[in-house]
PDB file of N, CA and C in Angstrom:
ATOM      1  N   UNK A   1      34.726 -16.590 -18.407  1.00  0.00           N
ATOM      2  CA  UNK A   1      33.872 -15.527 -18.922  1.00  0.00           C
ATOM      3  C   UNK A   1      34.761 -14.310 -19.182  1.00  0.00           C
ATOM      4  N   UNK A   2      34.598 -13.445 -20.551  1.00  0.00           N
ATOM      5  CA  UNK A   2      35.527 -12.759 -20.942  1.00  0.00           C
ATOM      6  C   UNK A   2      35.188 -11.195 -20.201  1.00  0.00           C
ATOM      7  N   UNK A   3      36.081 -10.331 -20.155  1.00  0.00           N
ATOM      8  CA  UNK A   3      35.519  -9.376 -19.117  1.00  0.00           C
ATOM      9  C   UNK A   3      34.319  -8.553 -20.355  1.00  0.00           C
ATOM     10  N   UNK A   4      34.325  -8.828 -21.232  1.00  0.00           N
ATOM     11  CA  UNK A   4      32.867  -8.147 -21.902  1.00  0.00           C
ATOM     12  C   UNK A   4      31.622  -8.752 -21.815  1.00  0.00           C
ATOM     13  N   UNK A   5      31.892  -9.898 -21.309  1.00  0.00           N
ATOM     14  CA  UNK A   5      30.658 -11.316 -21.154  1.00  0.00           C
ATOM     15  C   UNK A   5      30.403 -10.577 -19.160  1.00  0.00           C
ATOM     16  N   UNK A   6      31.155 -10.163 -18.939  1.00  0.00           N
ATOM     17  CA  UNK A   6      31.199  -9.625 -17.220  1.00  0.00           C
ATOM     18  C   UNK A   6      30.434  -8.440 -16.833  1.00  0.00           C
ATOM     19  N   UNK A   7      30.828  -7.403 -17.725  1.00  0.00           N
ATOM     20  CA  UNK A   7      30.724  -6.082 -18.134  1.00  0.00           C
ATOM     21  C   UNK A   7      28.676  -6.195 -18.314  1.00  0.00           C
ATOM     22  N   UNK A   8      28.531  -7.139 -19.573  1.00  0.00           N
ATOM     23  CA  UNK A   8      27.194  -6.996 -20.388  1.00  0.00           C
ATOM     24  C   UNK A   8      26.268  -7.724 -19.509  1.00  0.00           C
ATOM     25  N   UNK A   9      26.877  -8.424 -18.353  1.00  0.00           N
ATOM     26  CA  UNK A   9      25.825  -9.392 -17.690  1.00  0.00           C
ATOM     27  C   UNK A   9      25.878  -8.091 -16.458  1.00  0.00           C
ATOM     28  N   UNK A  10      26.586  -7.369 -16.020  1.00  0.00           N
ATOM     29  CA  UNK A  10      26.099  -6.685 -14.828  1.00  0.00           C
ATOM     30  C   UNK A  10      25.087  -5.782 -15.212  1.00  0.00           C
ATOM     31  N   UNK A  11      25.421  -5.489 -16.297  1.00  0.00           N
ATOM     32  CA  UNK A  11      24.854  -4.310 -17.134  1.00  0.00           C
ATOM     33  C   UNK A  11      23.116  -4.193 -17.299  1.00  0.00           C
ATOM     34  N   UNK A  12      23.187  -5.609 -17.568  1.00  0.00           N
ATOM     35  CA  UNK A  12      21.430  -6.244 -18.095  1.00  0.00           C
ATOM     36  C   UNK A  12      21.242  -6.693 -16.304  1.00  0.00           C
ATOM     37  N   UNK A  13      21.680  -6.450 -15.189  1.00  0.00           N
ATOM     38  CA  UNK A  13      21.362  -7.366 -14.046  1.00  0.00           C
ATOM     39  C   UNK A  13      20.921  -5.545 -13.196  1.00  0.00           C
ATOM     40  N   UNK A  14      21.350  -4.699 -13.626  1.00  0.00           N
ATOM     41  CA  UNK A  14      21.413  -3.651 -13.224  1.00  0.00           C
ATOM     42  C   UNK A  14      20.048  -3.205 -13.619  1.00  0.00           C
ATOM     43  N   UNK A  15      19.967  -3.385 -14.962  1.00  0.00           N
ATOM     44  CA  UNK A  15      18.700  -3.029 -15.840  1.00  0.00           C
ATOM     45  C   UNK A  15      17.239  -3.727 -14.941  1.00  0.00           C
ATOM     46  N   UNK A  16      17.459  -5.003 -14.805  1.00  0.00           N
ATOM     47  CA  UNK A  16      16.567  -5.822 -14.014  1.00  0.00           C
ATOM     48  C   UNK A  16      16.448  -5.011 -13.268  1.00  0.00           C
ATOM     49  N   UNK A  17      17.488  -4.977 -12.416  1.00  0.00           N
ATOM     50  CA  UNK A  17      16.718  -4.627 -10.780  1.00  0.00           C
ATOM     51  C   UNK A  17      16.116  -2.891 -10.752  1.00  0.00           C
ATOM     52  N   UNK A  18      16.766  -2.502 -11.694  1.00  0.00           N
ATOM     53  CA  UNK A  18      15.951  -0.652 -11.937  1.00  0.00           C
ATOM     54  C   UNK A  18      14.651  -1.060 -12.166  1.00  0.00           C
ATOM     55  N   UNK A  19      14.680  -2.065 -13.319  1.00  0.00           N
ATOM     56  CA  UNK A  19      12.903  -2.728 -13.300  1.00  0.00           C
ATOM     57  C   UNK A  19      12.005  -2.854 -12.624  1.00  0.00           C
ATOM     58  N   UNK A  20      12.716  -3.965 -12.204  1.00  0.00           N
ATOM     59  CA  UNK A  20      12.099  -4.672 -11.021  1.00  0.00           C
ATOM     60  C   UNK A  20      11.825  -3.655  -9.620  1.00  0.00           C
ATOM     61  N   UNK A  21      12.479  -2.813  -9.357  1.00  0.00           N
ATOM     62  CA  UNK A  21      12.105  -1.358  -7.970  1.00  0.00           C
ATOM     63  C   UNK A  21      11.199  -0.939  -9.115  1.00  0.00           C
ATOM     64  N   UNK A  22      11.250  -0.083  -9.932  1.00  0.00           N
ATOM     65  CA  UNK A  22      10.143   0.954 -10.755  1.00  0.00           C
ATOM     66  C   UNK A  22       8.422  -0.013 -10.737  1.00  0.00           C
ATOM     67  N   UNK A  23       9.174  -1.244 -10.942  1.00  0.00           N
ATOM     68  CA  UNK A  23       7.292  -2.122 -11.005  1.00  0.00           C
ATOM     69  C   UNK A  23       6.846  -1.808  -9.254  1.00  0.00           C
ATOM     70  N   UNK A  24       7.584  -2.158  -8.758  1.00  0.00           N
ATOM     71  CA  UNK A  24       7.170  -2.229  -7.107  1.00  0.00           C
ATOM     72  C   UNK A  24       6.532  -1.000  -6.427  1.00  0.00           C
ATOM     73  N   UNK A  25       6.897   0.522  -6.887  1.00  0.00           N
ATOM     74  CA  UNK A  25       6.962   1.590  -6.619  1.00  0.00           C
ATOM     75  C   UNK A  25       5.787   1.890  -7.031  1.00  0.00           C
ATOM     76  N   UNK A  26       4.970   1.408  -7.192  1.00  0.00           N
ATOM     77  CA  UNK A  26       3.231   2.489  -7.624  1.00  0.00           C
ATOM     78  C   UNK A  26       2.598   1.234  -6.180  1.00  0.00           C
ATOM     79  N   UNK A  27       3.241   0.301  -5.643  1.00  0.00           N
ATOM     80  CA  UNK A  27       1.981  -0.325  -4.987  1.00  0.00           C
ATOM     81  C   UNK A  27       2.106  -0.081  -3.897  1.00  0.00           C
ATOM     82  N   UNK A  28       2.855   0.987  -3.068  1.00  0.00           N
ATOM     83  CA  UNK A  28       3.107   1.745  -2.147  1.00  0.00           C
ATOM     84  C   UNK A  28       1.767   3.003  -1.520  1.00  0.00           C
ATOM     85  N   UNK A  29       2.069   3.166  -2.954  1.00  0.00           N
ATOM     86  CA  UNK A  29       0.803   4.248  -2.574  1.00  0.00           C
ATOM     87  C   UNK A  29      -0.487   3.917  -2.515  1.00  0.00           C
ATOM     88  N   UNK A  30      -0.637   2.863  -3.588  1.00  0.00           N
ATOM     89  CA  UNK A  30      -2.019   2.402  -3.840  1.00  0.00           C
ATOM     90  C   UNK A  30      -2.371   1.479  -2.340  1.00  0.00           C
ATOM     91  N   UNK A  31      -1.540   1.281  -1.624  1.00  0.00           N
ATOM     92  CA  UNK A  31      -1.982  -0.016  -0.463  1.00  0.00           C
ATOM     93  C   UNK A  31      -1.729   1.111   0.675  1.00  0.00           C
ATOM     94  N   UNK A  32      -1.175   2.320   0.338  1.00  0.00           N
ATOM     95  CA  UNK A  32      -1.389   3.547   1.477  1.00  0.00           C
ATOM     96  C   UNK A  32      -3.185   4.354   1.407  1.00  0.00           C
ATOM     97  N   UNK A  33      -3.299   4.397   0.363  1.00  0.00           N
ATOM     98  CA  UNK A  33      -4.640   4.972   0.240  1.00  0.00           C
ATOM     99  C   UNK A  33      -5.736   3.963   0.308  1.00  0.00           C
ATOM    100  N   UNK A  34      -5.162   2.990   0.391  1.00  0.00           N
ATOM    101  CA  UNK A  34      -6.484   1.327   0.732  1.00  0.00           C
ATOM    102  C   UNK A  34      -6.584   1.462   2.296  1.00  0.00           C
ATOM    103  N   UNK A  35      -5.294   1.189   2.596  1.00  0.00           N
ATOM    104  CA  UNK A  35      -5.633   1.510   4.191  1.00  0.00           C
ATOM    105  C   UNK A  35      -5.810   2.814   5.089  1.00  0.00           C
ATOM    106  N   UNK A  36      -5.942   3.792   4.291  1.00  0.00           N
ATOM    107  CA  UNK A  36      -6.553   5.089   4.938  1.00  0.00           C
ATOM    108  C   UNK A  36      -8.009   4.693   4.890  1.00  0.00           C
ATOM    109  N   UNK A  37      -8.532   4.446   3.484  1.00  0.00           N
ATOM    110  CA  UNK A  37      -9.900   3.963   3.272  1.00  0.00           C
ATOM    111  C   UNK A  37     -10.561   3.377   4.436  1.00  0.00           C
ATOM    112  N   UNK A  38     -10.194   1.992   4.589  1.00  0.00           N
ATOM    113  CA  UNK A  38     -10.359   1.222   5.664  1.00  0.00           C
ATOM    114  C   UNK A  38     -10.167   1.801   6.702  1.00  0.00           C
ATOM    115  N   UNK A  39      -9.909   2.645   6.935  1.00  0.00           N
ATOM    116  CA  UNK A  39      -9.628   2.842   8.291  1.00  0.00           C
ATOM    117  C   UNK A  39     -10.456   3.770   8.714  1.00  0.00           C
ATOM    118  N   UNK A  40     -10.617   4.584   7.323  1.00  0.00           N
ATOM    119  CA  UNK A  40     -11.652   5.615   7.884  1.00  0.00           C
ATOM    120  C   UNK A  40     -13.285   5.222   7.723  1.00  0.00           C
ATOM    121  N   UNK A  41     -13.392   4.395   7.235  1.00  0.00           N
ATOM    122  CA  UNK A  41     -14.522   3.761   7.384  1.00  0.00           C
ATOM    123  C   UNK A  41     -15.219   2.925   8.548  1.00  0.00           C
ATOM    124  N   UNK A  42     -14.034   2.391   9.260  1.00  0.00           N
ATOM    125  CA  UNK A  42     -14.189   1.344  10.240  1.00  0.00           C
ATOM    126  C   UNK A  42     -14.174   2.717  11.361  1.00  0.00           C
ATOM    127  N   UNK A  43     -13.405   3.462  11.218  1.00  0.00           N
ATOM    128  CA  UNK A  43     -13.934   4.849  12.038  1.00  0.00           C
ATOM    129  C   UNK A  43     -15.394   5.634  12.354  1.00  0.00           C
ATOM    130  N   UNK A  44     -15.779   5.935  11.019  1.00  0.00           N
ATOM    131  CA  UNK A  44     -16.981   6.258  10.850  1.00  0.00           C
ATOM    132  C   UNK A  44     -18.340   4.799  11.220  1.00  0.00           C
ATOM    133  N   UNK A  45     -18.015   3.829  10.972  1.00  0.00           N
ATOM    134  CA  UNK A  45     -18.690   2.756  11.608  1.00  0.00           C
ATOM    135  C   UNK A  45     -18.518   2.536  12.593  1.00  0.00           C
ATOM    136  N   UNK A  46     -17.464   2.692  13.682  1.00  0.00           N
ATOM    137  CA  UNK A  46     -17.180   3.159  15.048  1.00  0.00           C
ATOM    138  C   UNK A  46     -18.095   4.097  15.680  1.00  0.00           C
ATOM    139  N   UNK A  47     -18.302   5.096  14.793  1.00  0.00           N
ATOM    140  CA  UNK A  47     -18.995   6.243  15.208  1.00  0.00           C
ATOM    141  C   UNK A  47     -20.502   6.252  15.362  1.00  0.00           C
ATOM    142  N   UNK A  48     -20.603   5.474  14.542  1.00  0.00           N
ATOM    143  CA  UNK A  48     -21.778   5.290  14.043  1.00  0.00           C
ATOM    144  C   UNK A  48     -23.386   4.177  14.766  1.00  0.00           C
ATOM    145  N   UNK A  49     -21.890   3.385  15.445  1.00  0.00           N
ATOM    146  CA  UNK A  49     -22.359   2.252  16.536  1.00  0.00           C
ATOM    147  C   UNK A  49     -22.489   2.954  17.947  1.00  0.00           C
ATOM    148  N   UNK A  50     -21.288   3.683  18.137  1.00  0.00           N
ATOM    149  CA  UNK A  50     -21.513   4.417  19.647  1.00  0.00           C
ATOM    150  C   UNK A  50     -22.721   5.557  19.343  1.00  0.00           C
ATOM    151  N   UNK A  51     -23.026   6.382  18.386  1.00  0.00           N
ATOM    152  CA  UNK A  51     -24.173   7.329  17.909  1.00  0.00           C
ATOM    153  C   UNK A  51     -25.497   6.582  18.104  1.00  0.00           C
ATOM    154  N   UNK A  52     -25.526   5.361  17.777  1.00  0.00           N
ATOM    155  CA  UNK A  52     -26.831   4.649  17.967  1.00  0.00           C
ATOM    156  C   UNK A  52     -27.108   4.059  19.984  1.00  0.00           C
ATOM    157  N   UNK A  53     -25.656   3.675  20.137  1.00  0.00           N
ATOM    158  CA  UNK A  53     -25.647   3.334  21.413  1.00  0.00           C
ATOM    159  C   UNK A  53     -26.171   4.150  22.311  1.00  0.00           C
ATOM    160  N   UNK A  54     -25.777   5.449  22.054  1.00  0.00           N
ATOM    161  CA  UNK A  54     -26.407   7.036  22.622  1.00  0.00           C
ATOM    162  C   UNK A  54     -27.496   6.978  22.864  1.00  0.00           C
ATOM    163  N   UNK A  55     -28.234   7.181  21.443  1.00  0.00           N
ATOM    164  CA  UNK A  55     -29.323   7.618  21.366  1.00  0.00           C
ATOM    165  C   UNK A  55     -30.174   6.715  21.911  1.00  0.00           C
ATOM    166  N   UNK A  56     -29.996   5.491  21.997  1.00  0.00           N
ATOM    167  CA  UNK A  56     -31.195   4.438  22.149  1.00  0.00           C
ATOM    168  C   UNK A  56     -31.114   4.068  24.005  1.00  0.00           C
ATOM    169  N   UNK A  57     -29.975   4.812  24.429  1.00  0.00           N
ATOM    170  CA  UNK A  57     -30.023   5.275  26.043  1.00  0.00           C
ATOM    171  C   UNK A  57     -30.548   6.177  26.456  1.00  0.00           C
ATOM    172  N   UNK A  58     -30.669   7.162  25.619  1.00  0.00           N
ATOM    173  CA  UNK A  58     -30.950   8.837  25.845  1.00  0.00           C
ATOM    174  C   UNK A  58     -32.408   8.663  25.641  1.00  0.00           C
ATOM    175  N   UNK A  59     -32.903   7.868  24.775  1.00  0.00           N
ATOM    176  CA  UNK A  59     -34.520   7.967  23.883  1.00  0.00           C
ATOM    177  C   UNK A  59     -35.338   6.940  25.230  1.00  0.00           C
ATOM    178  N   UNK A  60     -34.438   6.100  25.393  1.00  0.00           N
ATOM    179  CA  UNK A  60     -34.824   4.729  26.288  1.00  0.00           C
ATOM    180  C   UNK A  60     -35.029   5.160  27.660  1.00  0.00           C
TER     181      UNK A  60
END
């Protein structure tokens, strides 16, 4: 392989992988704000179970 056949293949392998990170890089955030979601929901449904647990001791 001639060193321009060396040169043009790192070149395009370089290109890939800048690609290939830039595609990866938006699903970081999007699977950070999924699991805040979830979490704050399963929170508030937490809350929501002990709030009933309360009341139906307190009423009872």
């Amino acid at each position: 392989m001639s060193e321009f056949d060396q040169l043009r293949t790192a070149t395009y392998a370089t290109q890939f992988r800048a690609a290939k990170a830039a595609s990866r890089i938006p699903e970081w955030p999007v699977l950070g704000i999924a699991f805040a979601l979830v979490s704050v929901v399963a929170w508030d449904l937490a809350l929501l179970w002990l709030a009933a647990k309360l009341c139906r001791i307190v009423f009872l």
